[in-house]
N, C-alpha and C. Protein backbone atom coordinates (compact mmCIF):
# COMPACT_ATOMS: atom_id res chain seq x y z
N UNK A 1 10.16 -19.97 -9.96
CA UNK A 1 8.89 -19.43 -9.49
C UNK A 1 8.20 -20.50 -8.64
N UNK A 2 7.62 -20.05 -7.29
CA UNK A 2 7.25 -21.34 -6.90
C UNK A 2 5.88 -21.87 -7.06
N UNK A 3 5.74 -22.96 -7.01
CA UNK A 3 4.51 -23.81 -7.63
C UNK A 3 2.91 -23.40 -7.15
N UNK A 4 3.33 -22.46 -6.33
CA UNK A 4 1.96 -22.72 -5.40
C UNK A 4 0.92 -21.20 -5.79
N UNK A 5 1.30 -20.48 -6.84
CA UNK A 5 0.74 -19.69 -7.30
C UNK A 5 0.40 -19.70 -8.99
N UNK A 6 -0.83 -19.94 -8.81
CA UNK A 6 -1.36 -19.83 -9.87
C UNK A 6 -2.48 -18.56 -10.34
N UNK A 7 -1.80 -17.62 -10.37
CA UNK A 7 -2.01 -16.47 -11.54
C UNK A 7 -0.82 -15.99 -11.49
N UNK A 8 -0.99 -15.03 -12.74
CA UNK A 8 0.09 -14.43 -13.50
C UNK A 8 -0.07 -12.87 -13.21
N UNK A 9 1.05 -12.14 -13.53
CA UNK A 9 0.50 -10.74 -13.34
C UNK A 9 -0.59 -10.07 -14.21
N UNK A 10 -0.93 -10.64 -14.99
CA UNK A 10 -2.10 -10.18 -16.21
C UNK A 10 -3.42 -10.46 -15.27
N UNK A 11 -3.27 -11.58 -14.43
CA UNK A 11 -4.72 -12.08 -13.68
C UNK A 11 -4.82 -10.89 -12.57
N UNK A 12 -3.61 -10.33 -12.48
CA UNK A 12 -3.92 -9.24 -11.12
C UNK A 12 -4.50 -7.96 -10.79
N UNK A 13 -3.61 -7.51 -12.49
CA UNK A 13 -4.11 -6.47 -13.02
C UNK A 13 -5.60 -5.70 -13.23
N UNK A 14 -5.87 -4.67 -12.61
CA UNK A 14 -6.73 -3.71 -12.38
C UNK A 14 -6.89 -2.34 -12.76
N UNK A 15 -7.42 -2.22 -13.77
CA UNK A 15 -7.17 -0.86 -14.13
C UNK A 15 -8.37 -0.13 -13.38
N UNK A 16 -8.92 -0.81 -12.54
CA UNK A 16 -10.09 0.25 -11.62
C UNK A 16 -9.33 -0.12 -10.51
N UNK A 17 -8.28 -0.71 -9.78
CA UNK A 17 -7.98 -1.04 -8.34
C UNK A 17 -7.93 0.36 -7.85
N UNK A 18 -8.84 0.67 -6.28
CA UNK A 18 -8.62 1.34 -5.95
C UNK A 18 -7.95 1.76 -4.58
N UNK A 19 -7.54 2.68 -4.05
CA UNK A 19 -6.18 2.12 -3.12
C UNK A 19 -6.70 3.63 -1.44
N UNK A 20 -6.43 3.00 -1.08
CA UNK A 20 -6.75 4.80 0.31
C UNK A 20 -6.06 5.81 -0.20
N UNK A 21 -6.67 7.10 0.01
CA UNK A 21 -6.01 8.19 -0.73
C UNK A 21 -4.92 8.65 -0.17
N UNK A 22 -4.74 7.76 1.24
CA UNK A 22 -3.52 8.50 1.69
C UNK A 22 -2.49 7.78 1.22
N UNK A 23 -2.33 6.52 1.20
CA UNK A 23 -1.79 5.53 0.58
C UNK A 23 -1.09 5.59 -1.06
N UNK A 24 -1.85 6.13 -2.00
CA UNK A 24 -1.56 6.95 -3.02
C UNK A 24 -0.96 7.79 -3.15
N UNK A 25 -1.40 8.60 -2.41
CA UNK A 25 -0.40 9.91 -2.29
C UNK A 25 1.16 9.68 -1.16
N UNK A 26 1.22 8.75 -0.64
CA UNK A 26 2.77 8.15 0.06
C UNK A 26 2.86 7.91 -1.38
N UNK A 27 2.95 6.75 -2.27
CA UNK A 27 3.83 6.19 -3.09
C UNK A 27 3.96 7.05 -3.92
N UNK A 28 2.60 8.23 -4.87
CA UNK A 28 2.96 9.15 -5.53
C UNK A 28 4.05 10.43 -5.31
N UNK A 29 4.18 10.16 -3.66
CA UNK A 29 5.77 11.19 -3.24
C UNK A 29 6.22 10.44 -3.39
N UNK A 30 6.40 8.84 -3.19
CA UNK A 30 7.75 8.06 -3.23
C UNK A 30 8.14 8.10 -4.40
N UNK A 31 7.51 8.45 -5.51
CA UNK A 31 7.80 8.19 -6.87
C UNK A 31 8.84 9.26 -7.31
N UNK A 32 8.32 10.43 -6.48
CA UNK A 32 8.42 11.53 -7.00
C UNK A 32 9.93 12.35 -5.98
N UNK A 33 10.18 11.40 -5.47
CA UNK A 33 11.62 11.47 -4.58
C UNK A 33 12.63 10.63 -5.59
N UNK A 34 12.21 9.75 -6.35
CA UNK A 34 13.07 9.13 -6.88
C UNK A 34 14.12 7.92 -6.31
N UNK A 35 13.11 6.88 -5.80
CA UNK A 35 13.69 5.98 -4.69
C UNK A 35 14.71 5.00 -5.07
N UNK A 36 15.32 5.44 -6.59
CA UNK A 36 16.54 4.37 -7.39
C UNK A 36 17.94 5.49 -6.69
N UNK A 37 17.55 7.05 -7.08
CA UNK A 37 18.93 7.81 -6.79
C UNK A 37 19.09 8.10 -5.74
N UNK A 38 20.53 8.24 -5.47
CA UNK A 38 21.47 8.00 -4.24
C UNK A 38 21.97 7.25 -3.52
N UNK A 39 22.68 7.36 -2.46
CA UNK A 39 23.47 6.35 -1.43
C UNK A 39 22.27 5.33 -1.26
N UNK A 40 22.37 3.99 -0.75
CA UNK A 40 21.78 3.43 -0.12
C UNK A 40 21.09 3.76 1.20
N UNK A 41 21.87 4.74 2.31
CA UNK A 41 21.24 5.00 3.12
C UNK A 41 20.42 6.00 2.44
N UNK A 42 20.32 7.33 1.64
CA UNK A 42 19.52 8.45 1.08
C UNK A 42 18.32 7.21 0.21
N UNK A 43 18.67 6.28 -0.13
CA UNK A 43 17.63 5.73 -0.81
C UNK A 43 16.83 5.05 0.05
N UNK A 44 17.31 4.17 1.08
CA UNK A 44 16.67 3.32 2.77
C UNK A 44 15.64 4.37 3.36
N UNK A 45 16.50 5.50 3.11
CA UNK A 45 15.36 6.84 3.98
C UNK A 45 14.30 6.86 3.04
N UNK A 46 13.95 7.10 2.00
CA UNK A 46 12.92 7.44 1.02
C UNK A 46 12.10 6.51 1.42
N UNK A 47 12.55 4.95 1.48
CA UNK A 47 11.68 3.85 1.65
C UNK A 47 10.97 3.87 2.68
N UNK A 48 11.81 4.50 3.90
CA UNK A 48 10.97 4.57 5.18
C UNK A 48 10.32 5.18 5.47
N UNK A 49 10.62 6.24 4.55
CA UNK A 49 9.47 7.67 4.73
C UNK A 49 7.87 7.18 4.15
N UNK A 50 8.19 6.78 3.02
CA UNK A 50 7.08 6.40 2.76
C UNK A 50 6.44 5.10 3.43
N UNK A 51 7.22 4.35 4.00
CA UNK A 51 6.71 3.07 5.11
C UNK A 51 6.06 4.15 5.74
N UNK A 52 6.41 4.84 6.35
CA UNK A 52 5.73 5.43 7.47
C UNK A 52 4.51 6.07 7.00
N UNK A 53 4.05 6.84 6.01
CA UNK A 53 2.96 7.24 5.26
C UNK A 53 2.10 6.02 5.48
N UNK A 54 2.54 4.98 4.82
CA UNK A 54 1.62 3.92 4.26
C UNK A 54 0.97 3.51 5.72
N UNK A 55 1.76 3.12 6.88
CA UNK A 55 1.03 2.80 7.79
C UNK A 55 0.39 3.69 8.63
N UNK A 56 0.57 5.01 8.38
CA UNK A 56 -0.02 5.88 8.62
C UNK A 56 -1.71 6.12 8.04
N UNK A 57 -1.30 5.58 6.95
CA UNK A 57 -2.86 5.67 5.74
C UNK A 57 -3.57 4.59 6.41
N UNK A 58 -3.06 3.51 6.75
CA UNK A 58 -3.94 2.11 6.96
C UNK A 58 -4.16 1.86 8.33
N UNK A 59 -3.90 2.91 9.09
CA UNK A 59 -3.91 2.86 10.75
C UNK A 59 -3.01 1.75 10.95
N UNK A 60 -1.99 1.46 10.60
CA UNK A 60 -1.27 0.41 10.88
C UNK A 60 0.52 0.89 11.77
N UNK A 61 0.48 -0.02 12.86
CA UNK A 61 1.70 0.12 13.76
C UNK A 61 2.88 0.75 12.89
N UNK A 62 4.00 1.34 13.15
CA UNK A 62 5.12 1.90 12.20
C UNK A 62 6.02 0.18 11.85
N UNK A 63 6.29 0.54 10.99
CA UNK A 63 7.18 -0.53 10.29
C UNK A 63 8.39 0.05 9.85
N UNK A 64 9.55 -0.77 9.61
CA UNK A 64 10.92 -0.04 9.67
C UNK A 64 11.29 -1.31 8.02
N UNK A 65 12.11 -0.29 7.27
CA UNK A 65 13.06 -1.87 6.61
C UNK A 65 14.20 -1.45 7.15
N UNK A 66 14.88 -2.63 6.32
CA UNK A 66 16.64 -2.65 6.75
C UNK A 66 16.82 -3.14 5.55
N UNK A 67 18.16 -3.29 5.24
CA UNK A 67 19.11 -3.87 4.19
C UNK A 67 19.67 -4.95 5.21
N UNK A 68 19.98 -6.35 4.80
CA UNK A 68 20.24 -7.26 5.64
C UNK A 68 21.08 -8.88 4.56
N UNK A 69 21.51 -9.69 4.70
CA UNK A 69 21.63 -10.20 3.78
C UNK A 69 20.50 -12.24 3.76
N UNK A 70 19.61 -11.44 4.61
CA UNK A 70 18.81 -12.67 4.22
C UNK A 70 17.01 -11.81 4.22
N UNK A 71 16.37 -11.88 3.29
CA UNK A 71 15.42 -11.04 3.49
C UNK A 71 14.31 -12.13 4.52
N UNK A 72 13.43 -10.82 5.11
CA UNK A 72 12.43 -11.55 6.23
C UNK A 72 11.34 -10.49 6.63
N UNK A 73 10.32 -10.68 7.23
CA UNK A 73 9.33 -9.81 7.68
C UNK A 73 9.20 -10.19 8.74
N UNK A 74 9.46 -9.65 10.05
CA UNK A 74 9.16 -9.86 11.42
C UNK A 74 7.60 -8.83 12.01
N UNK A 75 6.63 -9.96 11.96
CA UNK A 75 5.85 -9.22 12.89
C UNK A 75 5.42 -9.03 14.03
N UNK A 76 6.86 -9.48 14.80
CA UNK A 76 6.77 -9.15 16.19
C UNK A 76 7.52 -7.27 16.65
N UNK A 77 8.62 -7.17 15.54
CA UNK A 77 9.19 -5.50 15.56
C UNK A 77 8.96 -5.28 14.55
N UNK A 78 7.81 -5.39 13.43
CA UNK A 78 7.51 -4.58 12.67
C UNK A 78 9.00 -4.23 11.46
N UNK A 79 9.22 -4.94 11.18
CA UNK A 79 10.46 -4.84 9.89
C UNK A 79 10.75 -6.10 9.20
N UNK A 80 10.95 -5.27 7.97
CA UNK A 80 11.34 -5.84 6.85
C UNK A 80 13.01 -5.84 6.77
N UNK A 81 13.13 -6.77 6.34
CA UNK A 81 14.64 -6.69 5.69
C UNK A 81 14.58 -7.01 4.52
N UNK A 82 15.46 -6.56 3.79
CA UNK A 82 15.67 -6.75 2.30
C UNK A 82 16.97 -6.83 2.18
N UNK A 83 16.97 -7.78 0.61
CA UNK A 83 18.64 -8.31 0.76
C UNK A 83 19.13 -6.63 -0.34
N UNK A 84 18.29 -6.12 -1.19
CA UNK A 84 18.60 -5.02 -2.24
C UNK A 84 16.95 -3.80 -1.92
N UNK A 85 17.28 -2.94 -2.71
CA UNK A 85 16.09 -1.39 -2.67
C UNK A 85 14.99 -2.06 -3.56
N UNK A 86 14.02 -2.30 -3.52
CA UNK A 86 13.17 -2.95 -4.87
C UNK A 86 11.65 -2.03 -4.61
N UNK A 87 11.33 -1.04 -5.16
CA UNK A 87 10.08 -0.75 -4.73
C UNK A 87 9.25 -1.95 -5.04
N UNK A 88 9.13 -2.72 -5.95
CA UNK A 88 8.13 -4.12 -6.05
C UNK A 88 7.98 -4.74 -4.83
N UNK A 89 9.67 -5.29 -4.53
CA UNK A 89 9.27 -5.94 -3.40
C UNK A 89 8.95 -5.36 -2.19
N UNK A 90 9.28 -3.93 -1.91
CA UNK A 90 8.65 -3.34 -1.03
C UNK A 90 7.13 -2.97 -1.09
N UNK A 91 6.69 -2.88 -1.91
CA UNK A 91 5.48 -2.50 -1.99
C UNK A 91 4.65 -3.90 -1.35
N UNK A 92 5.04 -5.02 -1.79
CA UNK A 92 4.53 -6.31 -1.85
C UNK A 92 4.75 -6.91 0.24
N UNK A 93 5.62 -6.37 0.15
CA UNK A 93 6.19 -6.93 1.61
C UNK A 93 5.19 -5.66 2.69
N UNK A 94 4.53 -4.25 2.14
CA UNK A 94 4.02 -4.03 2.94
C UNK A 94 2.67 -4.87 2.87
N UNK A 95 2.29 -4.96 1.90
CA UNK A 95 0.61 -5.78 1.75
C UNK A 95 0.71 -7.02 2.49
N UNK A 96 2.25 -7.65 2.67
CA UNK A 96 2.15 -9.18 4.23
C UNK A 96 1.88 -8.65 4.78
N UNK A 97 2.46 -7.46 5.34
CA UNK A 97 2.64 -6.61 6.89
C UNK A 97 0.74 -6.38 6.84
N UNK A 98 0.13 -6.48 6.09
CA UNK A 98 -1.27 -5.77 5.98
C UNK A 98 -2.10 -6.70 6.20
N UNK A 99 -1.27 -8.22 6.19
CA UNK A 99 -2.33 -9.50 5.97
C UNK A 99 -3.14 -9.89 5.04
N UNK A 100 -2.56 -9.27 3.96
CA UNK A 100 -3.43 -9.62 2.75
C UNK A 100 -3.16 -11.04 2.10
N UNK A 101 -3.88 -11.82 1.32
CA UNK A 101 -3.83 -13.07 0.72
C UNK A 101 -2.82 -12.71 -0.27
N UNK A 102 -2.32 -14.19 -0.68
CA UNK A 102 -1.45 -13.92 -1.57
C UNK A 102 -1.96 -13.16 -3.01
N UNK A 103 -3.13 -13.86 -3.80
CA UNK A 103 -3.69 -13.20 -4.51
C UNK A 103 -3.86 -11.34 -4.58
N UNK A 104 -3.81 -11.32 -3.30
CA UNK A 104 -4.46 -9.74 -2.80
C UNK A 104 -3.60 -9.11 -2.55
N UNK A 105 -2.32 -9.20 -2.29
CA UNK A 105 -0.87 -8.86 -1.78
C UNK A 105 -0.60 -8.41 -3.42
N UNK A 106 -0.67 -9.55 -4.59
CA UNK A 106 -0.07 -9.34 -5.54
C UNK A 106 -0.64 -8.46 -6.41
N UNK A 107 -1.62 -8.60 -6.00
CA UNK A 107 -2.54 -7.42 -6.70
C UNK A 107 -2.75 -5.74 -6.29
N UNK A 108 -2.45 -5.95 -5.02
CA UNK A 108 -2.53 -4.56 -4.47
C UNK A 108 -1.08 -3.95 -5.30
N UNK A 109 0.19 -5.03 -4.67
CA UNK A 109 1.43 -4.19 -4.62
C UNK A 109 2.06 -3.84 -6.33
N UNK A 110 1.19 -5.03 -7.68
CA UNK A 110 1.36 -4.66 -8.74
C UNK A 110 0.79 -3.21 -9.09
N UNK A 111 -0.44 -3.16 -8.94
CA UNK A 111 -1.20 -2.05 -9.01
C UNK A 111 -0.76 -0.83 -8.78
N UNK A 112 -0.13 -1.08 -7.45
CA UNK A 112 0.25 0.75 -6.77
C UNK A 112 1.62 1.03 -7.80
N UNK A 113 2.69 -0.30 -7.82
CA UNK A 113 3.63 -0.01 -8.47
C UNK A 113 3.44 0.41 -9.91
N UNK A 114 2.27 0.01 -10.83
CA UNK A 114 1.84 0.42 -12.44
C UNK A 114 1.32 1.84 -12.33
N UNK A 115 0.22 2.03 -11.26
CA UNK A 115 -0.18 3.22 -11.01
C UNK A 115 0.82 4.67 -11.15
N UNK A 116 1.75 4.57 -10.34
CA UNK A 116 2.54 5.31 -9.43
C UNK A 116 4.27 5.49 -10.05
N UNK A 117 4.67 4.41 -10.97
CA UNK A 117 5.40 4.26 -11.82
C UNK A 117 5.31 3.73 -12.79
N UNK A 118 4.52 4.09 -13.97
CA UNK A 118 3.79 3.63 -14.87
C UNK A 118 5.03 3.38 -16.40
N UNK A 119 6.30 3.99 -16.40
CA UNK A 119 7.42 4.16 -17.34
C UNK A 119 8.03 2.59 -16.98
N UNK A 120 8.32 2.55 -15.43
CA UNK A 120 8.92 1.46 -15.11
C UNK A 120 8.21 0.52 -14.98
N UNK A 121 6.79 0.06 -14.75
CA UNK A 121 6.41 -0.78 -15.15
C UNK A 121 6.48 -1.59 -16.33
N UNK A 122 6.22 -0.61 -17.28
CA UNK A 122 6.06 -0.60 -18.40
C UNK A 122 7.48 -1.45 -18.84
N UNK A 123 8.27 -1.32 -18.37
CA UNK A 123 9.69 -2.12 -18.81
C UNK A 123 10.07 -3.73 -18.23
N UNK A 124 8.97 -3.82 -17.48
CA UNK A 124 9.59 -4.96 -16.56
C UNK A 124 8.74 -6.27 -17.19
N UNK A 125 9.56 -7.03 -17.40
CA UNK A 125 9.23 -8.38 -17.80
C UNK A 125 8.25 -9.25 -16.40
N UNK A 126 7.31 -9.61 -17.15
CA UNK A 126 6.16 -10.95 -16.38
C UNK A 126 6.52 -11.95 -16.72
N UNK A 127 6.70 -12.36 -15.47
CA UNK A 127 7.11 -14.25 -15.14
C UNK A 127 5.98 -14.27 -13.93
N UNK A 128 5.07 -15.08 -14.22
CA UNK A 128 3.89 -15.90 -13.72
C UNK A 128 3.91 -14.71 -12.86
N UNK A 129 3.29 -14.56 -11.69
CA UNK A 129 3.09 -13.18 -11.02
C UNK A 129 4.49 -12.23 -10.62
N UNK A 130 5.10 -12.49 -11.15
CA UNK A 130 6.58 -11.44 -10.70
C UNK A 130 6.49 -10.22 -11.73
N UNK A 131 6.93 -9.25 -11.12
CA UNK A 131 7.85 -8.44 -12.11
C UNK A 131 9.36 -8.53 -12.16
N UNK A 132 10.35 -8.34 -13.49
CA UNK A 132 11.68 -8.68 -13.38
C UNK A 132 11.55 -6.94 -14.11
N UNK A 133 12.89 -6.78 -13.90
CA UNK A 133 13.09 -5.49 -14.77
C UNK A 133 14.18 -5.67 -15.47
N UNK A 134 14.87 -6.89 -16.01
CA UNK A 134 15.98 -6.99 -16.73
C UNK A 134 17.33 -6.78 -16.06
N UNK A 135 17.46 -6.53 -15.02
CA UNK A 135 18.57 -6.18 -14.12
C UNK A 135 18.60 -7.66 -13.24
N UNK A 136 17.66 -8.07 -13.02
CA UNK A 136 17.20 -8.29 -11.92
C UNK A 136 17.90 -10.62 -11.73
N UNK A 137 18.13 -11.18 -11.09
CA UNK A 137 18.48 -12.71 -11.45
C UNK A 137 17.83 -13.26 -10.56
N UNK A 138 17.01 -14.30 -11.85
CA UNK A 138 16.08 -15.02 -11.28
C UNK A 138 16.47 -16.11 -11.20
């Protein structure tokens, strides 16, 4: 974990955070598409669909991910790469794209993810601000 963050996911946590309604309602379809089942590309699409919602909600330029094997956020073309599907880390990688502080990044993208998948939250182990879900190597 690296040194330079000091809170934990308990410090982030919001049970009043409140989020744009359009914004909510992208991740509450993303939830509800089921963004673990299928191919990687049927699962890449879900992610983008809802990328596209989200920056749609926040007046923000379109953003694309990819699967890639070094992850990165380019904000000169608007994409993410990811090395695996993680709604966490997607959620988290749109709040850079948003310019949010780190504090504020971690807090937004915990939130929407407890909100919006509240079973799978519920399973995932806290390490200083991360979520792990037991699958996952840290």
């Amino acid at each position: 974990m690296p040194a330079d963050f000091d809170f934990t996911v308990d410090d982030v946590l919001d049970d009043h955070a409140t989020f744009a309604p359009g914004a909510l309602a992208a991740v509450r379809a993303f939830a509800r598409s089921k963004p673990w089942a299928g191919s990687n590309d049927e699962r890449l699409a879900k992610f983008n669909a809802c990328l596209a919602r989200l920056c749609e909600a926040y007046g923000m330029p379109q953003w694309m991910m990819e699967l890639g094997d070094r992850p990165s956020i380019n904000f000169a073309t608007h994409r993410f790469v990811h090395t695996r599907l993680s709604v966490v880390t997607f959620l988290h990688s749109f709040a850079i794209a948003r310019g949010q502080s780190d504090f504020s990044r971690f807090r937004w993208s915990i939130n929407m993810f407890r909100r919006c998948f509240p079973a799978s939250f519920a399973r995932c182990e806290r390490v200083g601000p991360f979520l792990f879900n037991g699958r996952e190597v840290r």
